[in-house]
C-alpha atoms as a PDB file:
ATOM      1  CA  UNK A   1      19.916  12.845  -8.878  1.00  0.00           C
ATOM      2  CA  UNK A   2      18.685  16.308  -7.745  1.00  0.00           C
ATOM      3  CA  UNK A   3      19.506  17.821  -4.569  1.00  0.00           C
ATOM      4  CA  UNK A   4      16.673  19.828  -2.870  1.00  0.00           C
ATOM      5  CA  UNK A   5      15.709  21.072   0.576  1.00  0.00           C
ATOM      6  CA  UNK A   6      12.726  20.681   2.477  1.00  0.00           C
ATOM      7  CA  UNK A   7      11.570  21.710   6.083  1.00  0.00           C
ATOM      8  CA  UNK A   8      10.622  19.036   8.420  1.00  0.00           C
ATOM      9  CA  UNK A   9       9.488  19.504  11.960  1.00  0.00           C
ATOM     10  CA  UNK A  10      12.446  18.537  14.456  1.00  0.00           C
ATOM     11  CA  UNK A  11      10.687  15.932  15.882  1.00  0.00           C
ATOM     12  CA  UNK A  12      10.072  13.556  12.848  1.00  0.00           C
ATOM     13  CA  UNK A  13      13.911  14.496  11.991  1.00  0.00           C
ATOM     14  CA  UNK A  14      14.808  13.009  15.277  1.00  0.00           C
ATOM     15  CA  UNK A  15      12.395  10.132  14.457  1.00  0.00           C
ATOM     16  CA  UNK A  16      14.037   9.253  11.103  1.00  0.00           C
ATOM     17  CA  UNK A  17      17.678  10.244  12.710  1.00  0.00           C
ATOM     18  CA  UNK A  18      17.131   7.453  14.735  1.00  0.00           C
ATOM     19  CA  UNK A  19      15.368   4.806  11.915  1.00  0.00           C
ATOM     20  CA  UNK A  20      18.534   5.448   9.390  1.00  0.00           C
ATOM     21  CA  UNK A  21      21.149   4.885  12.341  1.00  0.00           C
ATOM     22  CA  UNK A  22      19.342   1.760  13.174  1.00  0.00           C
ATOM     23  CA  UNK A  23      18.862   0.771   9.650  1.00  0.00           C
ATOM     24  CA  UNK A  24      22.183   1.661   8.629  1.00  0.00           C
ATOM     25  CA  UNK A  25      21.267   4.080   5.983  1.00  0.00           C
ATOM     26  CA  UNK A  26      21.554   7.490   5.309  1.00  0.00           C
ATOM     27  CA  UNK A  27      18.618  10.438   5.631  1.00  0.00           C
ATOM     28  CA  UNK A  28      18.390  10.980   1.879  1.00  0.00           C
ATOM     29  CA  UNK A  29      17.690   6.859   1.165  1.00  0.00           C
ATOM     30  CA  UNK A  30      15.466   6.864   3.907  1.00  0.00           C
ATOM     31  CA  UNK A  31      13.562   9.540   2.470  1.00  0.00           C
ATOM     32  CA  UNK A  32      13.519   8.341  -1.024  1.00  0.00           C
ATOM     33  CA  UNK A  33      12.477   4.674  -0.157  1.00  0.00           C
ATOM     34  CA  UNK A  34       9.492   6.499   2.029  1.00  0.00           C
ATOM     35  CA  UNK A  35       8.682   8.917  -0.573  1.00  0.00           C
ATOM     36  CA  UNK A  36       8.587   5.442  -3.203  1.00  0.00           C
ATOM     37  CA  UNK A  37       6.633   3.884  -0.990  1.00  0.00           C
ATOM     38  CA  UNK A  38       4.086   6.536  -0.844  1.00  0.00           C
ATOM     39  CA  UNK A  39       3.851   7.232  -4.262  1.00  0.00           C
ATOM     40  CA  UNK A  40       3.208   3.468  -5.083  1.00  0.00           C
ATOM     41  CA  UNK A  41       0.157   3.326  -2.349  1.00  0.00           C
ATOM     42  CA  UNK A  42      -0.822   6.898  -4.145  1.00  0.00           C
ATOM     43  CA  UNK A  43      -1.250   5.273  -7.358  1.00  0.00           C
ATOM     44  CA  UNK A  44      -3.438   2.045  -5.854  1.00  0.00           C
ATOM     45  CA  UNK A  45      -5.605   4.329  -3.785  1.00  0.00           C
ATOM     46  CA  UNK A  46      -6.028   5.533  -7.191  1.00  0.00           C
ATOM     47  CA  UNK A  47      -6.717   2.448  -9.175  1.00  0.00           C
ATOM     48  CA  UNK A  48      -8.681   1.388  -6.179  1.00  0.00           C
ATOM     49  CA  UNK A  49     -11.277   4.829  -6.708  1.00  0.00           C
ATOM     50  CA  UNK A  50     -10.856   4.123 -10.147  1.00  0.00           C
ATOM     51  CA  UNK A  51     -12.550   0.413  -9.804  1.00  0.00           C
ATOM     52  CA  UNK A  52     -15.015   1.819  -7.023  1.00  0.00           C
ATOM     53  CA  UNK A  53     -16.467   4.152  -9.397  1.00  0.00           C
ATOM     54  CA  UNK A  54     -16.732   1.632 -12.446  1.00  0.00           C
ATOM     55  CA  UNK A  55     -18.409  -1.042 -10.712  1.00  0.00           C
ATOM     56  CA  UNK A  56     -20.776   1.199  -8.916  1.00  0.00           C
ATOM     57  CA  UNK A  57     -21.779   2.545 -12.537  1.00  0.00           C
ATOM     58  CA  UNK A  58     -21.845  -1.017 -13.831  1.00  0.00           C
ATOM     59  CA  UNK A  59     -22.372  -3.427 -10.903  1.00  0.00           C
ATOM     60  CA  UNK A  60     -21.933  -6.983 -11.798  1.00  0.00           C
ATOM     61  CA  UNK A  61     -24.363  -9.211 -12.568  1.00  0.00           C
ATOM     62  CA  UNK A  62     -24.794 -11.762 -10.106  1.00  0.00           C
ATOM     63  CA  UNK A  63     -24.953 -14.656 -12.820  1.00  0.00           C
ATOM     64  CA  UNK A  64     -21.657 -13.689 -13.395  1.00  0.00           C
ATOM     65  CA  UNK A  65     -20.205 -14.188 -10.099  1.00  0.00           C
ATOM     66  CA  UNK A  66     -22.046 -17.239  -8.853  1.00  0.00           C
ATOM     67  CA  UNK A  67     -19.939 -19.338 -10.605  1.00  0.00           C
ATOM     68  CA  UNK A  68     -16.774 -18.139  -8.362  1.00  0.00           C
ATOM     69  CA  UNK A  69     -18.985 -18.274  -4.953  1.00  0.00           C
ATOM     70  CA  UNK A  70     -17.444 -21.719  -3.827  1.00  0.00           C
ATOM     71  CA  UNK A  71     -13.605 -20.739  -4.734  1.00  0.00           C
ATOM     72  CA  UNK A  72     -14.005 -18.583  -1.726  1.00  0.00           C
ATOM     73  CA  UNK A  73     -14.663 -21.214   0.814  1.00  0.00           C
ATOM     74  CA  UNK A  74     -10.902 -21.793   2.315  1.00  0.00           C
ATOM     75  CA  UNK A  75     -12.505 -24.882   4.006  1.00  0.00           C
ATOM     76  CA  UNK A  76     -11.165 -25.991   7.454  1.00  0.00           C
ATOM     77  CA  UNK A  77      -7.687 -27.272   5.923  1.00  0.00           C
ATOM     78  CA  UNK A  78      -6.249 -23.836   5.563  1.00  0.00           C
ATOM     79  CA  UNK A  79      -6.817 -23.153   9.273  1.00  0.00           C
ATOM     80  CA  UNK A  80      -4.649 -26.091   9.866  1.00  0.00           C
ATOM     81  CA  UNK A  81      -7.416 -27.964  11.131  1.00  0.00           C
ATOM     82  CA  UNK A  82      -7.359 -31.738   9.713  1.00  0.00           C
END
């Protein structure tokens, strides 16, 4: 591990202060599980542009699709509903 310092506005510090006491955790695993945590939604905003821009160049063809359309109809059962 690598030790580094950063500036963060005292207000956020009290913020996480009180998250890591409540949590049971220290500052520094706080931080790195946040920092994780926005790296991974980093990369699928990402993947997600990525996707965006492919099937805007190459949009599907509905006659590939239509064979899916009823697989998205949850039907009344998954509401609960009988």
């Amino acid at each position: 591990m690598k030790t580094i310092q950063m500036t963060i506005d005292e207000t956020l510090l009290e913020q996480v202060d009180r998250t890591v006491q409540t949590l049971e955790t220290t500052r520094s695993a706080f931080i790195r599980m946040a920092l994780e945590q926005a790296l991974r939604q980093y990369h699928v905003r990402r993947l997600e542009e990525r996707d965006e821009v492919g099937y805007t160049a190459v949009p599907a063809n509905p006659s590939e699709t239509n064979e899916w359309q009823n697989e998205q109809e949850w039907g009344d059962e998954w509401n609960g509903a009988k």
